[in-house]
C-alpha atoms as a PDB file:
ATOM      1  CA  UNK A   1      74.017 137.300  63.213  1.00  0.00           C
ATOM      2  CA  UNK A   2      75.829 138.052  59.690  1.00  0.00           C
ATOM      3  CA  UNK A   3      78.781 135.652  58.636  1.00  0.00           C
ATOM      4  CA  UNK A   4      81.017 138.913  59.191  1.00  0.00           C
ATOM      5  CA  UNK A   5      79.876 139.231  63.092  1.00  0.00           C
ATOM      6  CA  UNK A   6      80.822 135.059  62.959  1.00  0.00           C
ATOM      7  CA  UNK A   7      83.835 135.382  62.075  1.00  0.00           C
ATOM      8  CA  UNK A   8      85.104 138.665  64.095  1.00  0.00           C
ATOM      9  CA  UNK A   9      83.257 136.798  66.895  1.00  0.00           C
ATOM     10  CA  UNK A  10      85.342 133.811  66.058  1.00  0.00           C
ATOM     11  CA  UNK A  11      88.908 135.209  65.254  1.00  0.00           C
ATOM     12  CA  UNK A  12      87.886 137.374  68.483  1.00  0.00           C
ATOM     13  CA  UNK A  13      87.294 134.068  70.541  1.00  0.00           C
ATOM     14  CA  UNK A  14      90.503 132.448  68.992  1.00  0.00           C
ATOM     15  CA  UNK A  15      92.351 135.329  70.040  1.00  0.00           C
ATOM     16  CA  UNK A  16      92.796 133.902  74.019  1.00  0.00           C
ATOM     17  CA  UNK A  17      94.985 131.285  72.621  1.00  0.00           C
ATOM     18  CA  UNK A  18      98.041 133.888  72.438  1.00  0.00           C
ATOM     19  CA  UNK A  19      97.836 134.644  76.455  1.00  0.00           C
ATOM     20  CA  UNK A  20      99.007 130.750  76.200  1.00  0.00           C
ATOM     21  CA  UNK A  21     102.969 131.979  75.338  1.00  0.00           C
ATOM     22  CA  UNK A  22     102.263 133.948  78.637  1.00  0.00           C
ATOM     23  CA  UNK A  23     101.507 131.179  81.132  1.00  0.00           C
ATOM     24  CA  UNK A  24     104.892 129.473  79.238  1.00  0.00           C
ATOM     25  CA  UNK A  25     106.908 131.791  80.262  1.00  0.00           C
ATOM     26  CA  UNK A  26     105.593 132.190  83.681  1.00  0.00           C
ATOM     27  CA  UNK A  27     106.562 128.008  84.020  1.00  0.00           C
ATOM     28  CA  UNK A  28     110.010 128.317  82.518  1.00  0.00           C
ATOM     29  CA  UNK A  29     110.318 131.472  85.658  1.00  0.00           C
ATOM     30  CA  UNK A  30     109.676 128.654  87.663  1.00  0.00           C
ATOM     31  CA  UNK A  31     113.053 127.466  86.543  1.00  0.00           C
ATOM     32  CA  UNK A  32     114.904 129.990  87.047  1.00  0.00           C
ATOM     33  CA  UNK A  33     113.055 130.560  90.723  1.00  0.00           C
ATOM     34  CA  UNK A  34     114.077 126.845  91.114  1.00  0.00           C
ATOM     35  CA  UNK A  35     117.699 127.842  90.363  1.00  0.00           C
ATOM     36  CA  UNK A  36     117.770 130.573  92.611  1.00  0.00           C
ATOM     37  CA  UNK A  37     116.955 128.610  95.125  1.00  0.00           C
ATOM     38  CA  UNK A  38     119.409 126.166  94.674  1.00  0.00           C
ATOM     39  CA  UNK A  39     121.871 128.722  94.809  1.00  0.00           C
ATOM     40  CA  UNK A  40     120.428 129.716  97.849  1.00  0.00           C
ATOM     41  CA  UNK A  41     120.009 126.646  99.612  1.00  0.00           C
ATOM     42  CA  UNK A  42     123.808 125.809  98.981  1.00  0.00           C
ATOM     43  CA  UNK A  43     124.592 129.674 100.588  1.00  0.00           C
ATOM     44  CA  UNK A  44     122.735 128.335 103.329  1.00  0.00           C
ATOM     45  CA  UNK A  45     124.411 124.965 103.999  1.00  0.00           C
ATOM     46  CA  UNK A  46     127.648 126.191 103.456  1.00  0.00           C
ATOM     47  CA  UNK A  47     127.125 129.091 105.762  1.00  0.00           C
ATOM     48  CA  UNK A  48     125.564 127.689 108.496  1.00  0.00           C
ATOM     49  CA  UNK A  49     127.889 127.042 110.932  1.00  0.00           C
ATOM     50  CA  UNK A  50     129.358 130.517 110.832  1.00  0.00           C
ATOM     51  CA  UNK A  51     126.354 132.253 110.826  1.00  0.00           C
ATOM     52  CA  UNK A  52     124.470 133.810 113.628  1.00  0.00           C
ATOM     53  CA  UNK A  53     121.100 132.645 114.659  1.00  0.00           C
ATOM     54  CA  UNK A  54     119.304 136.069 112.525  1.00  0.00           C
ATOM     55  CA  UNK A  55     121.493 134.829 109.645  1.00  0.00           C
ATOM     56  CA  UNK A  56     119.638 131.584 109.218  1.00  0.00           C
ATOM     57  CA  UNK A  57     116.343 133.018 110.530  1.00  0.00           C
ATOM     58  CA  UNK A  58     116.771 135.567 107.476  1.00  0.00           C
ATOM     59  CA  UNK A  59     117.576 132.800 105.188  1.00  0.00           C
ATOM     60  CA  UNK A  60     114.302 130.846 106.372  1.00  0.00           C
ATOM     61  CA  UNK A  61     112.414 133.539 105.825  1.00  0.00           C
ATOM     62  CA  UNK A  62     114.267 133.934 101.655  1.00  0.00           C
ATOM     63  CA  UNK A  63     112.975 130.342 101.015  1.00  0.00           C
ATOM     64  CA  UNK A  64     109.437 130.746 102.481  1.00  0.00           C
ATOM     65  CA  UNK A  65     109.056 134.075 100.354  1.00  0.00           C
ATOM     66  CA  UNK A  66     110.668 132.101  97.515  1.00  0.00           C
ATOM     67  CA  UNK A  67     108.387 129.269  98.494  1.00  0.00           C
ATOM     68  CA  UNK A  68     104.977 131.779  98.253  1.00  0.00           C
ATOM     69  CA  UNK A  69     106.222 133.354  95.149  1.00  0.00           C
ATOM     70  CA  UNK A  70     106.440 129.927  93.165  1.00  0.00           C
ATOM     71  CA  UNK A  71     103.401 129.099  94.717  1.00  0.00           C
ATOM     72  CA  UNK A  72     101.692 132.377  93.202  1.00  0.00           C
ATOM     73  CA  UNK A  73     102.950 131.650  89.770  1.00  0.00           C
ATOM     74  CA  UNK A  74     101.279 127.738  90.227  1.00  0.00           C
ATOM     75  CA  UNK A  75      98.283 129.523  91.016  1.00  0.00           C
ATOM     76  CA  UNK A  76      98.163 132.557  88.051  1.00  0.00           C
ATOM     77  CA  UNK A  77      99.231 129.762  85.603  1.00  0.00           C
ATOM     78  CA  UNK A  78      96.280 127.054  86.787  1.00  0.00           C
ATOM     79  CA  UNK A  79      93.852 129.607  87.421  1.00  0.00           C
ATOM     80  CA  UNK A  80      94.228 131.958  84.495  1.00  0.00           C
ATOM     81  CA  UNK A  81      95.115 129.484  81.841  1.00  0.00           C
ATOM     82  CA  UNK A  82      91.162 127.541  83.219  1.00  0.00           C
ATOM     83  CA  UNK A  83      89.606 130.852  83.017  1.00  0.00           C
ATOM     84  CA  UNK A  84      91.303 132.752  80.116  1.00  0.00           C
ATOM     85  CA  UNK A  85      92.448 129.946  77.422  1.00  0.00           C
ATOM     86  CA  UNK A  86      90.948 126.821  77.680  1.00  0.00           C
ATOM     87  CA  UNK A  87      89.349 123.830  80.391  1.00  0.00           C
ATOM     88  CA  UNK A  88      91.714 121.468  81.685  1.00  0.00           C
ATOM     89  CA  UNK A  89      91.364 118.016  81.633  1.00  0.00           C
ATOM     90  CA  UNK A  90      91.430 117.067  85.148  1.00  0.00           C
ATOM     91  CA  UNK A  91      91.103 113.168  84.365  1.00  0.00           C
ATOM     92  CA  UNK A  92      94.497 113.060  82.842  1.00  0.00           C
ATOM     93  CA  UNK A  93      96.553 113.705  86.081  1.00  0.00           C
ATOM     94  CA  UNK A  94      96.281 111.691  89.378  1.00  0.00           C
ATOM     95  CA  UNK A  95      96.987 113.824  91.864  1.00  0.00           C
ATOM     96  CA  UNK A  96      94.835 117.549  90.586  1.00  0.00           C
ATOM     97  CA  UNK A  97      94.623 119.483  93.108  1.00  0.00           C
ATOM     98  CA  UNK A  98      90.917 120.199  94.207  1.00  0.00           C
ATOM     99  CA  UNK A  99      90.560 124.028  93.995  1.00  0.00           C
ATOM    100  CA  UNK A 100      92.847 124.891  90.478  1.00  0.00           C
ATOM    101  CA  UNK A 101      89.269 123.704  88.670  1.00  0.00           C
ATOM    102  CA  UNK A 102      87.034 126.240  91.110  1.00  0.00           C
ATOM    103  CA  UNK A 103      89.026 129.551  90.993  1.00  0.00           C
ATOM    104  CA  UNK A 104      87.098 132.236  88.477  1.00  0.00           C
ATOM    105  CA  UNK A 105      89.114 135.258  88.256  1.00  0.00           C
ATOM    106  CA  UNK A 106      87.678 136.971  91.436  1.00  0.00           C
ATOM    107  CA  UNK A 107      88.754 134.502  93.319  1.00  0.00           C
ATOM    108  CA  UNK A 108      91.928 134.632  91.479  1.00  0.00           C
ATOM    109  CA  UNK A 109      92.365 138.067  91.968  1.00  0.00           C
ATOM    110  CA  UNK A 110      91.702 138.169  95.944  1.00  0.00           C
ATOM    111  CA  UNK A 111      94.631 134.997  96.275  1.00  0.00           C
ATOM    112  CA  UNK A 112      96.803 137.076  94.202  1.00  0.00           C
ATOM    113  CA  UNK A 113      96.600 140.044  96.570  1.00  0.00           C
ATOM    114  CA  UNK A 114      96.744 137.695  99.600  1.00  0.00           C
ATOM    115  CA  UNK A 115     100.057 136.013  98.705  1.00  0.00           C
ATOM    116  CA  UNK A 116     101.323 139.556  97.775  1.00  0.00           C
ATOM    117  CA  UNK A 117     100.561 140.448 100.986  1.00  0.00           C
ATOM    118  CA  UNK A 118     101.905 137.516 102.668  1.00  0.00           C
ATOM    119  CA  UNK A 119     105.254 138.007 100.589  1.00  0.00           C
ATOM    120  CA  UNK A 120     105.571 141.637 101.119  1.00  0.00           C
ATOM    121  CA  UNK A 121     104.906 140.986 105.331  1.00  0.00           C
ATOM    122  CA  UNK A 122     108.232 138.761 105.031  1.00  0.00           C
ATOM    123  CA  UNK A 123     109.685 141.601 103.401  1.00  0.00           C
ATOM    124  CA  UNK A 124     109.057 143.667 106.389  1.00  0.00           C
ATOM    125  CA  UNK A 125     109.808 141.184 108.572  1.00  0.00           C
ATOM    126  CA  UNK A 126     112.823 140.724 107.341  1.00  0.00           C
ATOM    127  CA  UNK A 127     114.017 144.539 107.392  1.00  0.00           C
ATOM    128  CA  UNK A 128     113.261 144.589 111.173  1.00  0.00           C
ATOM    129  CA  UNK A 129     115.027 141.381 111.717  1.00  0.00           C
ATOM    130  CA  UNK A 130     117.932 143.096 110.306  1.00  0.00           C
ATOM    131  CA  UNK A 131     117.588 146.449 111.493  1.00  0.00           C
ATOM    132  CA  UNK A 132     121.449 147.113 112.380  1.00  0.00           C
ATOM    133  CA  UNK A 133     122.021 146.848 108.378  1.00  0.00           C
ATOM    134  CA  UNK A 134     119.168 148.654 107.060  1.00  0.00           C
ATOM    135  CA  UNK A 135     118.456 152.439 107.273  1.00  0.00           C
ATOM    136  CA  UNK A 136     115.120 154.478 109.212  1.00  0.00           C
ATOM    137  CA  UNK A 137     114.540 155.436 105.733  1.00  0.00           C
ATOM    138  CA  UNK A 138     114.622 152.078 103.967  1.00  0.00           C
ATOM    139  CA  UNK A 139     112.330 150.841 107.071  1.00  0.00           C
ATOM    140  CA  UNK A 140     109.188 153.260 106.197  1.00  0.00           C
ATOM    141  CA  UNK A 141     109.394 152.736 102.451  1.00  0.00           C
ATOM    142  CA  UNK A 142     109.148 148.880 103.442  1.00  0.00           C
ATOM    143  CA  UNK A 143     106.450 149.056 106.335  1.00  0.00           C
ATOM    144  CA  UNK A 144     104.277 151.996 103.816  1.00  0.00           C
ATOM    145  CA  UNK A 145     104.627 149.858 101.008  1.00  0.00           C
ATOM    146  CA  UNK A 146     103.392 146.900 102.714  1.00  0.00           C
ATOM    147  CA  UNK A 147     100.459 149.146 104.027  1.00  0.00           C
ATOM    148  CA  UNK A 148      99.792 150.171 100.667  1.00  0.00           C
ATOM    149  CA  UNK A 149      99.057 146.484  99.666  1.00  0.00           C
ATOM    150  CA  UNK A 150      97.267 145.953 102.890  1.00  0.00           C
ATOM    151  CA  UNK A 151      94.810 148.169 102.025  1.00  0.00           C
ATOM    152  CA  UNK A 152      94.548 147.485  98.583  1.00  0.00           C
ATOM    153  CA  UNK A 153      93.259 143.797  99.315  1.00  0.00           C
ATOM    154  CA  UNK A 154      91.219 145.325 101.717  1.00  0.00           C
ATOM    155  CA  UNK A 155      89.458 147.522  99.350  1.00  0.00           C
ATOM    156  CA  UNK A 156      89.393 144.642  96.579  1.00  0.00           C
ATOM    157  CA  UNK A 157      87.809 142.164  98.514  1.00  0.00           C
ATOM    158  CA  UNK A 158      85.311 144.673 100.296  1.00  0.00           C
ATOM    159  CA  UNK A 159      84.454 145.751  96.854  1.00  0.00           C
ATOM    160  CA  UNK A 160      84.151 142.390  96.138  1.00  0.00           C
ATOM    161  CA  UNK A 161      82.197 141.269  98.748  1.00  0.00           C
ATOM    162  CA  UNK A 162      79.770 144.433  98.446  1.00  0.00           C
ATOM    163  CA  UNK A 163      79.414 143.288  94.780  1.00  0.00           C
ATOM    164  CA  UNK A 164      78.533 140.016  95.919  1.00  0.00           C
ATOM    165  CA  UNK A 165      81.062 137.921  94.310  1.00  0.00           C
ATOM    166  CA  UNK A 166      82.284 137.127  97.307  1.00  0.00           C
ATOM    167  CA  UNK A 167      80.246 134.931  98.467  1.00  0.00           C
ATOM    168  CA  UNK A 168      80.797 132.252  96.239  1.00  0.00           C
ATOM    169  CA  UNK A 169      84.558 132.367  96.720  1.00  0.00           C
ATOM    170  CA  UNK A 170      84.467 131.735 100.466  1.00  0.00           C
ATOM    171  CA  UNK A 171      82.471 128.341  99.138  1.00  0.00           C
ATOM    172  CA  UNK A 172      85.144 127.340  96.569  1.00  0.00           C
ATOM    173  CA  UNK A 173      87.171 125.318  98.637  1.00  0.00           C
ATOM    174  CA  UNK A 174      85.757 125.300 101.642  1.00  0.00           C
ATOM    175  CA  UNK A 175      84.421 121.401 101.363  1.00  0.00           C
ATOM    176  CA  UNK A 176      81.227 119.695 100.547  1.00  0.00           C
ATOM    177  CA  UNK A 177      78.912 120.970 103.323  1.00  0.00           C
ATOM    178  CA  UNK A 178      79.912 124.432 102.386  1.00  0.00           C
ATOM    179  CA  UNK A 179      78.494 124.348  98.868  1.00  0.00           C
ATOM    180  CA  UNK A 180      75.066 123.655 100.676  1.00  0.00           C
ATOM    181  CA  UNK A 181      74.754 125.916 102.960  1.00  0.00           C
ATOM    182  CA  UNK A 182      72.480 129.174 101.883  1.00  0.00           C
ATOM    183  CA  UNK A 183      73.917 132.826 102.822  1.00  0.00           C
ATOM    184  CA  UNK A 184      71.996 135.989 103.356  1.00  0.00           C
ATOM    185  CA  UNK A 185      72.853 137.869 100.117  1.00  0.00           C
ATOM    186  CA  UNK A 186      72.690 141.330 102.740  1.00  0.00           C
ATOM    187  CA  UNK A 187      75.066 139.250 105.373  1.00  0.00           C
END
């Protein structure tokens, strides 16, 4: 290799340090998630005497899809900044969680479309739950929409599966004995 392919190859390499503004932004969202839900929380506390049993059931269901959506930005910061920018240091923090170090970016991607899925479900489920204030119309863009992602993780993780990076996924955090066990590439 000439000094000229070294150095595209290393101003190339260097070049994954700019996604690192990106996964700063995404924590500073956090933030503002955080103050959303605040806001939310003191709706709720302030509200719920007066409220009807489907107006705190619909408020539940705000903070748990609040709740997944902060926990999908956790995992696209973790996971992406490991994979994209640079190894983390696990021996510098206590309490690391086990699987941000054993996420590669198929992994990634089939968690991403599972918690979109899981957020988009509360979505629906919310629209039926309040079904007097929300039009016929409004109900199958929700419910298609939701299909739509349904079937999208379906085809990803098929695809993924038939590609064969699945299997080492369904070992990533599975525990110890899983690691060991041998599957039938074909299975």
């Amino acid at each position: 290799m000439g000094p000229v392919e070294r150095i595209l190859q290393s101003v190339l390499f260097s070049s994954r340090w700019l996604l690192a503004p990106f996964y700063f932004c995404l924590m500073a969202s956090l933030l503002a998630m955080l103050v959303k839900l605040a806001q939310h929380v003191w709706h709720m506390a302030t509200h719920v005497v007066s409220a009807d049993e489907a107006q705190v059931i619909l408020d539940v269901l705000s903070l748990i899809d609040m709740t997944l959506a902060g926990s999908l930005v956790i995992l696209v910061i973790f996971s992406g900044y490991e994979n994209f920018v640079a190894h983390i240091d696990r021996s510098t923090a206590r309490n690391w969680p086990e699987w941000m170090g054993k996420i590669d970016f198929t992994g990634l991607k089939l968690k991403l479309m599972s918690s979109i899925v899981a957020i988009s479900a509360i979505q629906v489920l919310r629209a039926f739950m309040d079904l007097k204030n929300i039009s016929d119309r409004d109900l199958y863009w929700a419910v298609g929409i939701h299909m739509a992602f349904v079937v999208s993780a379906l085809i990803l993780a098929l695809s993924d599966r038939f590609s064969g990076h699945g299997h080492d996924d369904a070992n990533a955090g599975a525990g110890p004995d899983a690691s060991q066990t041998q599957r039938d590439p074909g299975h």
